[in-house]
Protein backbone atom coordinates (compact mmCIF):
# COMPACT_ATOMS: atom_id res chain seq x y z
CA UNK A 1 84.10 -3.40 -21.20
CA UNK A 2 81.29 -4.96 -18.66
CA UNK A 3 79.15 -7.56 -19.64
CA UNK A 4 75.98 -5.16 -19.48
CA UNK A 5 77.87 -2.75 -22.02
CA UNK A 6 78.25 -5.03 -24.20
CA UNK A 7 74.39 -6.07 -23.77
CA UNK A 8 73.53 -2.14 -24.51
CA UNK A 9 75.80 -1.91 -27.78
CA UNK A 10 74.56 -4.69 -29.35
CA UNK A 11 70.99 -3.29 -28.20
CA UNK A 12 72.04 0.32 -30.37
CA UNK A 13 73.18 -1.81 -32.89
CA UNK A 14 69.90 -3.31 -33.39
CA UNK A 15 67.91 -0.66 -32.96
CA UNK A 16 70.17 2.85 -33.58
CA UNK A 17 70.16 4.28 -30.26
CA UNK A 18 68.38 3.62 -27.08
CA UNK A 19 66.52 6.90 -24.97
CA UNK A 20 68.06 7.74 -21.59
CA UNK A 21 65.52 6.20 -19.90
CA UNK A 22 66.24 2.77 -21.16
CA UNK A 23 69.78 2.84 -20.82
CA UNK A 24 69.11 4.21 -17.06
CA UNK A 25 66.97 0.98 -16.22
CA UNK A 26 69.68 -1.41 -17.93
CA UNK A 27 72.45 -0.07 -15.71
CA UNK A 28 70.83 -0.22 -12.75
CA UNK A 29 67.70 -2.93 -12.89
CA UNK A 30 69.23 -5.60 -15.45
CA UNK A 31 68.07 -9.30 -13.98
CA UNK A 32 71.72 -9.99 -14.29
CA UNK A 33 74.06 -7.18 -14.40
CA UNK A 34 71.99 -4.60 -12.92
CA UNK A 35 73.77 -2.46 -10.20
CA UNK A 36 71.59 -3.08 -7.84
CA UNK A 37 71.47 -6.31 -8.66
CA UNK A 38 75.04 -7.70 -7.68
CA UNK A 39 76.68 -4.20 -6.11
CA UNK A 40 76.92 -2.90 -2.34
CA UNK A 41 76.39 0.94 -2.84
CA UNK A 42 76.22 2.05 0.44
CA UNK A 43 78.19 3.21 3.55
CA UNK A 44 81.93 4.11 3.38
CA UNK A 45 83.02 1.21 1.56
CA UNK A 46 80.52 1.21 -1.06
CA UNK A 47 79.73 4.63 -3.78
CA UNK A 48 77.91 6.76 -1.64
CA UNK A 49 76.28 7.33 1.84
CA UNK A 50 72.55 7.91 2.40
CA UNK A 51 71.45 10.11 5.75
CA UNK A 52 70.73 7.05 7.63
CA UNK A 53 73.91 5.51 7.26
CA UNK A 54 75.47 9.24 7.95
CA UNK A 55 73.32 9.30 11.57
CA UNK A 56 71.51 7.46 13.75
CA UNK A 57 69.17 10.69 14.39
CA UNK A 58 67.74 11.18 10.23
CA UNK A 59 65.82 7.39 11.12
CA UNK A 60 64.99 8.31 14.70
CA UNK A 61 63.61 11.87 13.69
CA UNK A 62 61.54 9.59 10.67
CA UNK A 63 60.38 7.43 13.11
CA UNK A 64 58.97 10.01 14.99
CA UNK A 65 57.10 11.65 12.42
CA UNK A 66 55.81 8.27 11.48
CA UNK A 67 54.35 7.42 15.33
CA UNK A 68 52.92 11.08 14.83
CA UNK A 69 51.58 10.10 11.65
CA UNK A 70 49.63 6.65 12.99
CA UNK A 71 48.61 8.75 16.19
CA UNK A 72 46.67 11.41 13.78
CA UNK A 73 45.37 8.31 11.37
CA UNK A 74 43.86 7.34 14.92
CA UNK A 75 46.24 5.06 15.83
CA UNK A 76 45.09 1.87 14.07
CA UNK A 77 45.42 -1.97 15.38
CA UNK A 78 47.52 -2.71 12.18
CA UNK A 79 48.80 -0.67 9.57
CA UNK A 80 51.48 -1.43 7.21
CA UNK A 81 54.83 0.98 7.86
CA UNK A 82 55.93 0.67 3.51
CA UNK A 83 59.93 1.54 2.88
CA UNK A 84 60.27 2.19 -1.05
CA UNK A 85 64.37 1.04 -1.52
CA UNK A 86 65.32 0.59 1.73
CA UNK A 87 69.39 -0.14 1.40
CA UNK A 88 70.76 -1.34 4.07
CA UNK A 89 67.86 -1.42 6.62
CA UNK A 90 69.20 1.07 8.52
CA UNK A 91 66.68 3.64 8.40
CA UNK A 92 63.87 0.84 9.22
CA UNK A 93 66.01 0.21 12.43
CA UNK A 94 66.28 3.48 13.90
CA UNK A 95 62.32 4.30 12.53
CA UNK A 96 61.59 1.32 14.56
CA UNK A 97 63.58 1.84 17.80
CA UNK A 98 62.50 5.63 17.75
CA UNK A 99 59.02 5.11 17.36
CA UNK A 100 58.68 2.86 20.12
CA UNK A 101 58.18 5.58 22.39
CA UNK A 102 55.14 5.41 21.15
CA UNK A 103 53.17 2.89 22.77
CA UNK A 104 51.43 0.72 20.42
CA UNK A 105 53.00 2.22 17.28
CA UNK A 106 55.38 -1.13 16.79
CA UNK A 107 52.98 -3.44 17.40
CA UNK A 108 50.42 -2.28 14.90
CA UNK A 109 53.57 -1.67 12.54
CA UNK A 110 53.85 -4.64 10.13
CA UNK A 111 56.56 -3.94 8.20
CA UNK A 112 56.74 -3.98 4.40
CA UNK A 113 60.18 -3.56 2.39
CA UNK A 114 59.82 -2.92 -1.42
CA UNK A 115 63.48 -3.78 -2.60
CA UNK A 116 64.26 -6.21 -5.66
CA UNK A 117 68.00 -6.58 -4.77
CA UNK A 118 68.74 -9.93 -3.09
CA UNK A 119 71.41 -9.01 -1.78
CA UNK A 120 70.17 -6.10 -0.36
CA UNK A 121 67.22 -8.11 1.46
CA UNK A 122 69.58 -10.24 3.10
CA UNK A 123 71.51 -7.02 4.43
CA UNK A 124 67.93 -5.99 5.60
CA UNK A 125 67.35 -9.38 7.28
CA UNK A 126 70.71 -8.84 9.76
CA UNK A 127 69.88 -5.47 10.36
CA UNK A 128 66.61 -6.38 11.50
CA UNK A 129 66.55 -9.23 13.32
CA UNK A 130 66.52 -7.88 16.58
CA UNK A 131 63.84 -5.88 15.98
CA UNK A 132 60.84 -8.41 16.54
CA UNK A 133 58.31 -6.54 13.78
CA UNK A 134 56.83 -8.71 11.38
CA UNK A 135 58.14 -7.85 8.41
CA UNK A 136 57.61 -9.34 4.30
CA UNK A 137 59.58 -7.89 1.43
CA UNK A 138 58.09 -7.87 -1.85
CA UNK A 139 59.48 -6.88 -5.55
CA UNK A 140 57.34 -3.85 -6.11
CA UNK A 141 54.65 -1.46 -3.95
CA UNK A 142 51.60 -3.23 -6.03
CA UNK A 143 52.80 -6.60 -4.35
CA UNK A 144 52.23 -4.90 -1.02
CA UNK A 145 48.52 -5.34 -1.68
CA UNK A 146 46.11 -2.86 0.24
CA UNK A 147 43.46 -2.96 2.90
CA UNK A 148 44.92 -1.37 5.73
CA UNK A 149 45.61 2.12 6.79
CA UNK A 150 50.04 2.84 5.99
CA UNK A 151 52.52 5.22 6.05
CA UNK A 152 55.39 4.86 3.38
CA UNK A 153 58.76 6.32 3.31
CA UNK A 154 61.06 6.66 0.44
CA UNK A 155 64.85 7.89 1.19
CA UNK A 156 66.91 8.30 -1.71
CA UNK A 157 64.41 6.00 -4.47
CA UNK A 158 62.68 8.71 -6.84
CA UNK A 159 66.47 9.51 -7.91
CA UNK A 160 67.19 6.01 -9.27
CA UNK A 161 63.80 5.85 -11.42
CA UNK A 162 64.43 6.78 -15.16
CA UNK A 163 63.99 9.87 -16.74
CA UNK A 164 63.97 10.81 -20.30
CA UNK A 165 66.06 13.66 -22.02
CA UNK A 166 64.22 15.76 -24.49
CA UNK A 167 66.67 18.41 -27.08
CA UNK A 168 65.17 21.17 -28.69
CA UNK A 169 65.83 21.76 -32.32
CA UNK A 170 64.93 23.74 -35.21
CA UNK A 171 62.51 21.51 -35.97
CA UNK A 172 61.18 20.48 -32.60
CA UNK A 173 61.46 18.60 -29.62
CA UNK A 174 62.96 15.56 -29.97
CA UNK A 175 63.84 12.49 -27.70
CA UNK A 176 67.91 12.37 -26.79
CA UNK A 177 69.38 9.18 -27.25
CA UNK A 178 72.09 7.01 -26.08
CA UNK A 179 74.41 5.82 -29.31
CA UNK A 180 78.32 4.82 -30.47
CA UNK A 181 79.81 8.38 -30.97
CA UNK A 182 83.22 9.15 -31.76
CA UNK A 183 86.11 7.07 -31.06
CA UNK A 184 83.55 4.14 -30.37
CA UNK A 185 82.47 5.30 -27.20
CA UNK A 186 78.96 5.72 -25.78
CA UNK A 187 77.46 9.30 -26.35
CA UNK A 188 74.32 11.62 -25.99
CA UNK A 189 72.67 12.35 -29.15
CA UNK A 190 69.23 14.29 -30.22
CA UNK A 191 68.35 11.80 -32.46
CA UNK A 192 65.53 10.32 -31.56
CA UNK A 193 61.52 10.54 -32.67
CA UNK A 194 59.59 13.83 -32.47
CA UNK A 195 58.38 14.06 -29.08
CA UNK A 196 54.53 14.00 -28.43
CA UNK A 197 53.86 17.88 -27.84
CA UNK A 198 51.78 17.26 -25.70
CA UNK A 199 53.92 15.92 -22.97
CA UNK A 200 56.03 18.84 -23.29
CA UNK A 201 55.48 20.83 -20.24
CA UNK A 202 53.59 24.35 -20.40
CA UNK A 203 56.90 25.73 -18.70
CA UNK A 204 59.38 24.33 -21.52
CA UNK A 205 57.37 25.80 -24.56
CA UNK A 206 59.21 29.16 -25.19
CA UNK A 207 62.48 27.50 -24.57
CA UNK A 208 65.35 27.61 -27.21
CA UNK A 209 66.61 25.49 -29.99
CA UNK A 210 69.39 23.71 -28.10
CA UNK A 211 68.00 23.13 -24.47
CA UNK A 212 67.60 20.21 -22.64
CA UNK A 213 64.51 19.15 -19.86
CA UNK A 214 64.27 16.12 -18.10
CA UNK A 215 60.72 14.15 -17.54
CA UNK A 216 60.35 11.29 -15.64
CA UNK A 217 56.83 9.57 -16.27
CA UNK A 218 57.89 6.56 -14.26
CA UNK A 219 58.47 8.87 -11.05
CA UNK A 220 55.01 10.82 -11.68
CA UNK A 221 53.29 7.34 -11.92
CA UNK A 222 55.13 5.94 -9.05
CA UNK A 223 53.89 8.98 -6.80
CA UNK A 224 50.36 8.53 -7.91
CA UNK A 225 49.64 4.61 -7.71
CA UNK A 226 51.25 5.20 -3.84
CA UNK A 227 49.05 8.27 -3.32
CA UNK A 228 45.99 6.10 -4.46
CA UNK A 229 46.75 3.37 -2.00
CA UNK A 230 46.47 5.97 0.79
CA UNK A 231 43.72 7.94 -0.45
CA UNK A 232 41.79 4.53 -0.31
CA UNK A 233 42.58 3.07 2.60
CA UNK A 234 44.53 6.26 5.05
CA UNK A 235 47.68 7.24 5.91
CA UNK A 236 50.70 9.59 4.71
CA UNK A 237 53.99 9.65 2.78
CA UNK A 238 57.63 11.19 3.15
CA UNK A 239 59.16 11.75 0.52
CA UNK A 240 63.16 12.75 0.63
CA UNK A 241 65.53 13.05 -1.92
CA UNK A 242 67.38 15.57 -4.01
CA UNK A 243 66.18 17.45 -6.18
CA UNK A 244 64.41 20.97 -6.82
CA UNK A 245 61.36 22.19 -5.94
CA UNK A 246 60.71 24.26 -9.51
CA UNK A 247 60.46 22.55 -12.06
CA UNK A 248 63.10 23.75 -15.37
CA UNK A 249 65.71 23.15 -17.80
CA UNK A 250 69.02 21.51 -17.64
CA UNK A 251 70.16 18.19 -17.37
CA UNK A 252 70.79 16.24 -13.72
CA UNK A 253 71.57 12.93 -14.86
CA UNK A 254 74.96 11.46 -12.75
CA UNK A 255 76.66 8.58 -11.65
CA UNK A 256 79.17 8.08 -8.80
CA UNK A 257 81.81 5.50 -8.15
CA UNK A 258 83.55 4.99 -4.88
CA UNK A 259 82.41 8.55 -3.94
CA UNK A 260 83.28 10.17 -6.86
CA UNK A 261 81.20 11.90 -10.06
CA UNK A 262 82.54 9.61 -12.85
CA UNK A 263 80.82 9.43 -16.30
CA UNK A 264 77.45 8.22 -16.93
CA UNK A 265 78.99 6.02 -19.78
CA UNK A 266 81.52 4.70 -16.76
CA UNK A 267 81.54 0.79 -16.58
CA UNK A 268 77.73 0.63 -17.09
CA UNK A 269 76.34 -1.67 -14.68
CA UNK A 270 78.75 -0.96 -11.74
CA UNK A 271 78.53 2.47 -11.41
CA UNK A 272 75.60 4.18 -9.77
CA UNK A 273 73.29 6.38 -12.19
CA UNK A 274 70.88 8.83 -10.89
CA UNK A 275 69.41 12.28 -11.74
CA UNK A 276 67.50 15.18 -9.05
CA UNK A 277 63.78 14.99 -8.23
CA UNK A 278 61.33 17.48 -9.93
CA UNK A 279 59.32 17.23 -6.48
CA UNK A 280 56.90 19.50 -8.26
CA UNK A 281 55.61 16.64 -10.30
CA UNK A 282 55.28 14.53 -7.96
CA UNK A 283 53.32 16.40 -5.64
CA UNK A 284 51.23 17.43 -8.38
CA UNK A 285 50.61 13.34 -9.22
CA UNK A 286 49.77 12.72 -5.49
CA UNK A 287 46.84 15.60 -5.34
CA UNK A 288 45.50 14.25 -8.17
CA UNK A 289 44.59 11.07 -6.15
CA UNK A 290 42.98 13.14 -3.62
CA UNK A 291 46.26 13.49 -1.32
CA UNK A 292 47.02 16.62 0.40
CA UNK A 293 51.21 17.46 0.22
CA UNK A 294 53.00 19.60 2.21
CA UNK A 295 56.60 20.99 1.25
CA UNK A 296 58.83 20.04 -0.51
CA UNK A 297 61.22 22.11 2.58
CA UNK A 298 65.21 21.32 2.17
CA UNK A 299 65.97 18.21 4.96
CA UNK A 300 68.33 20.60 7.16
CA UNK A 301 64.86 23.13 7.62
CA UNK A 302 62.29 19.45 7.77
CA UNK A 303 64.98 17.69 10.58
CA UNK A 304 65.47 20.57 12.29
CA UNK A 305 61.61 21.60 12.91
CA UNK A 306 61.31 17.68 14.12
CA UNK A 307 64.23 18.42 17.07
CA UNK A 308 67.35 17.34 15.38
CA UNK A 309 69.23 19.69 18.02
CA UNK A 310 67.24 18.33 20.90
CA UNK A 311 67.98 14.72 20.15
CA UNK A 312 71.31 15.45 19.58
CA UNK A 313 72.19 16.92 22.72
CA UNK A 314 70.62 13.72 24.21
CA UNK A 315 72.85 11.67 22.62
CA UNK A 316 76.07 13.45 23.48
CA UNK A 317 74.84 13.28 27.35
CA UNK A 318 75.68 9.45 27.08
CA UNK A 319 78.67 9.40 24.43
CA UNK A 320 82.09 9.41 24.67
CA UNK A 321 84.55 11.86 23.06
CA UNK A 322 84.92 9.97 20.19
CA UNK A 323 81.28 9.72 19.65
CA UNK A 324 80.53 12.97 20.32
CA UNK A 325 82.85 14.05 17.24
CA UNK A 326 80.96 11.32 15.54
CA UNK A 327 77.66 12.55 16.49
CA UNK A 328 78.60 16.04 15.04
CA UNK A 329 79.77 15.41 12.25
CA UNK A 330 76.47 13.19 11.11
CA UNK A 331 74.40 15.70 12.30
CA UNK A 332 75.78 18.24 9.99
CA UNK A 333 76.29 16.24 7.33
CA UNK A 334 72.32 15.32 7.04
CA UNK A 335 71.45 19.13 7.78
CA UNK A 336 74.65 21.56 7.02
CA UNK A 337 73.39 23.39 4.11
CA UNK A 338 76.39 22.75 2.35
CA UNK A 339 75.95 19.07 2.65
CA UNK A 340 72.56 17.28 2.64
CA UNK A 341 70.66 19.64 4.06
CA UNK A 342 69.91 22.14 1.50
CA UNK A 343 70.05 20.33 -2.00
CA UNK A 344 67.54 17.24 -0.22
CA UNK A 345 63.73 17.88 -0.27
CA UNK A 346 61.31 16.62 1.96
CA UNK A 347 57.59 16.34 0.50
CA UNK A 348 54.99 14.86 2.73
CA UNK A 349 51.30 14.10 1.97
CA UNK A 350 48.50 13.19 3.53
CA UNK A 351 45.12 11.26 2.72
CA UNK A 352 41.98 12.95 2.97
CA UNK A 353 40.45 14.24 6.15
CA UNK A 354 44.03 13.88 7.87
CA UNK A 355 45.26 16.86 9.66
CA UNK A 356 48.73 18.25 8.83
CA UNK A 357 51.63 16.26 9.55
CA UNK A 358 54.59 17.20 11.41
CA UNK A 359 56.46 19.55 11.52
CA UNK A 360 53.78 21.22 9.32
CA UNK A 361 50.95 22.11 11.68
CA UNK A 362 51.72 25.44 12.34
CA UNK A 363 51.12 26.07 8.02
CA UNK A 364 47.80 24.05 8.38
């Protein structure tokens, strides 16, 4: 048993059960035995591998869009460039060295990591020393304070936010709950409160006794307090994940341990937990601040539009045999539909009075 189970039984113990969402945020936000508090999730030795770490080319295409983003907000003297989660600092790297093309663009940039892992800043630190920007990292987005015109990205960080579970029964919706099942072990349950009908989406209301939808307020109000930032001051958004563009039912929730779907209930606390992206919602909390969103499109459809074939054949000009292989097999795992580049979204937004962003002009 970890020391953060042990935390959450004692937790049901008290208090009969704890909602999805809770137990979420203990495994992977506890001050102390957190995942992302203590682990190293990413890259081959860690649980999983993000598109940045994957290729060089998914942060050089970003940067790109994000020089063509401060070019159309009329390229500003400063303007803060905002990462939401940025592991290891990778994509920040390539962003940077990509949009340098650019003149001007990383000299106004002044760079602005949300990430609460210690651990992870320090990684950050290395991977950008050599990049010269000016860059502060702060504990949450409403620490980066406003004032100036930004563009923020968000790889893989709408996944790891909570969601809830809701179970129809006979006698209503109710909130699913994390208890002690059978044999002693950790277990999904229906047996929570009555759920608020009114925070039942429109689309779940005919749905049977039995099924199961997912809601995530803490992503919807996550979308909206960064979409008023930007409708105040300027600037745009990316945001890419996986998820689905429709919202329905079904469950999503999943955790992954040295690159492998394990349990949710799996050594809570070192074992990333996540669940897909109703991108619907949060589009739908960004134009309600006045943003205008474009997509979501699957990654493969968004990186190809911004040249991913172009810059890869520039690459391979340069690279050896080995590193053509390498370069390859990155570029299909961020884009090969049967890898990242169908199941990942890509929903971009823009404040008002901005034209469309890249690569959606041709829709504007």
């Amino acid at each position: 048993m970890t020391p953060l189970e042990a935390i959450i039984r004692r937790r049901i113990g008290e208090e009969g059960g704890i909602t999805v969402a809770e137990y979420m945020e203990l495994c992977l936000a506890h001050p102390e035995h957190g995942y992302y508090m203590h682990a190293q999730p990413f890259g081959r030795e860690g649980d999983f591998i993000t598109a940045p770490e994957a290729s060089q080319m998914f942060g050089e295409l970003l940067g790109v869009w994000a020089a063509s983003g401060w070019r159309a907000m009329g390229a500003p003297a400063e303007f803060d460039l905002i990462e939401l989660g940025p592991g290891r600092g990778a994509l920040m790297r390539d962003m940077l060295r990509a949009g340098a093309v650019m003149p001007g663009f990383t000299e106004a940039a002044r760079v602005r990591m949300v990430e609460t892992s210690p651990s992870l800043r320090e990684e950050q630190r290395r991977a950008l020393a050599a990049t010269g920007a000016e860059i502060t990292w702060h504990d949450d987005f409403a620490a980066v304070g406003q004032g100036r015109p930004a563009i923020v990205i968000a790889n893989e960080f709408f996944d790891a936010l909570p969601v809830h579970h809701y179970q129809r029964t006979e006698e209503g919706w109710r909130r699913r709950m994390v208890v002690i099942g059978e044999n002693d072990e950790l277990a999904f349950a229906p047996g929570g409160p009555p759920a608020d009908e009114a925070g039942i989406p429109q689309w779940a209301a005919e749905l049977p006794p039995g099924s199961i939808i997912e809601l995530s307020p803490r992503r919807a109000e996550y979308a909206a307090h960064v979409a008023r930032r930007l409708s105040g001051d300027g600037g745009a958004f990316l945001f890419i994940d996986y998820g689905h563009a429709v919202p329905g039912p079904g469950e999503t929730l999943q955790a992954v341990s040295r690159h492998r779907r394990v349990s949710p209930f799996h050594r809570p606390g070192e074992t990333d937990i996540t669940a897909h992206v109703d991108f619907h919602a949060l589009a739908v909390a960004a134009e309600r601040q006045g943003m205008t969103c474009w997509g979501p499109v699957e990654q493969g459809a968004f990186l190809n539009a911004m040249g991913l074939a172009a810059r890869h054949e520039m690459l391979r000009r340069k690279a050896t045999a080995r590193q053509k292989i390498m370069l390859k097999r990155g570029m299909e795992r961020i884009a090969a539909p049967d890898q990242m580049g169908r199941l990942f979204k890509v929903l971009a937004g823009v404040s008002p009075g901005l034209p469309a962003p890249a690569p959606f002009e041709e829709q504007g």
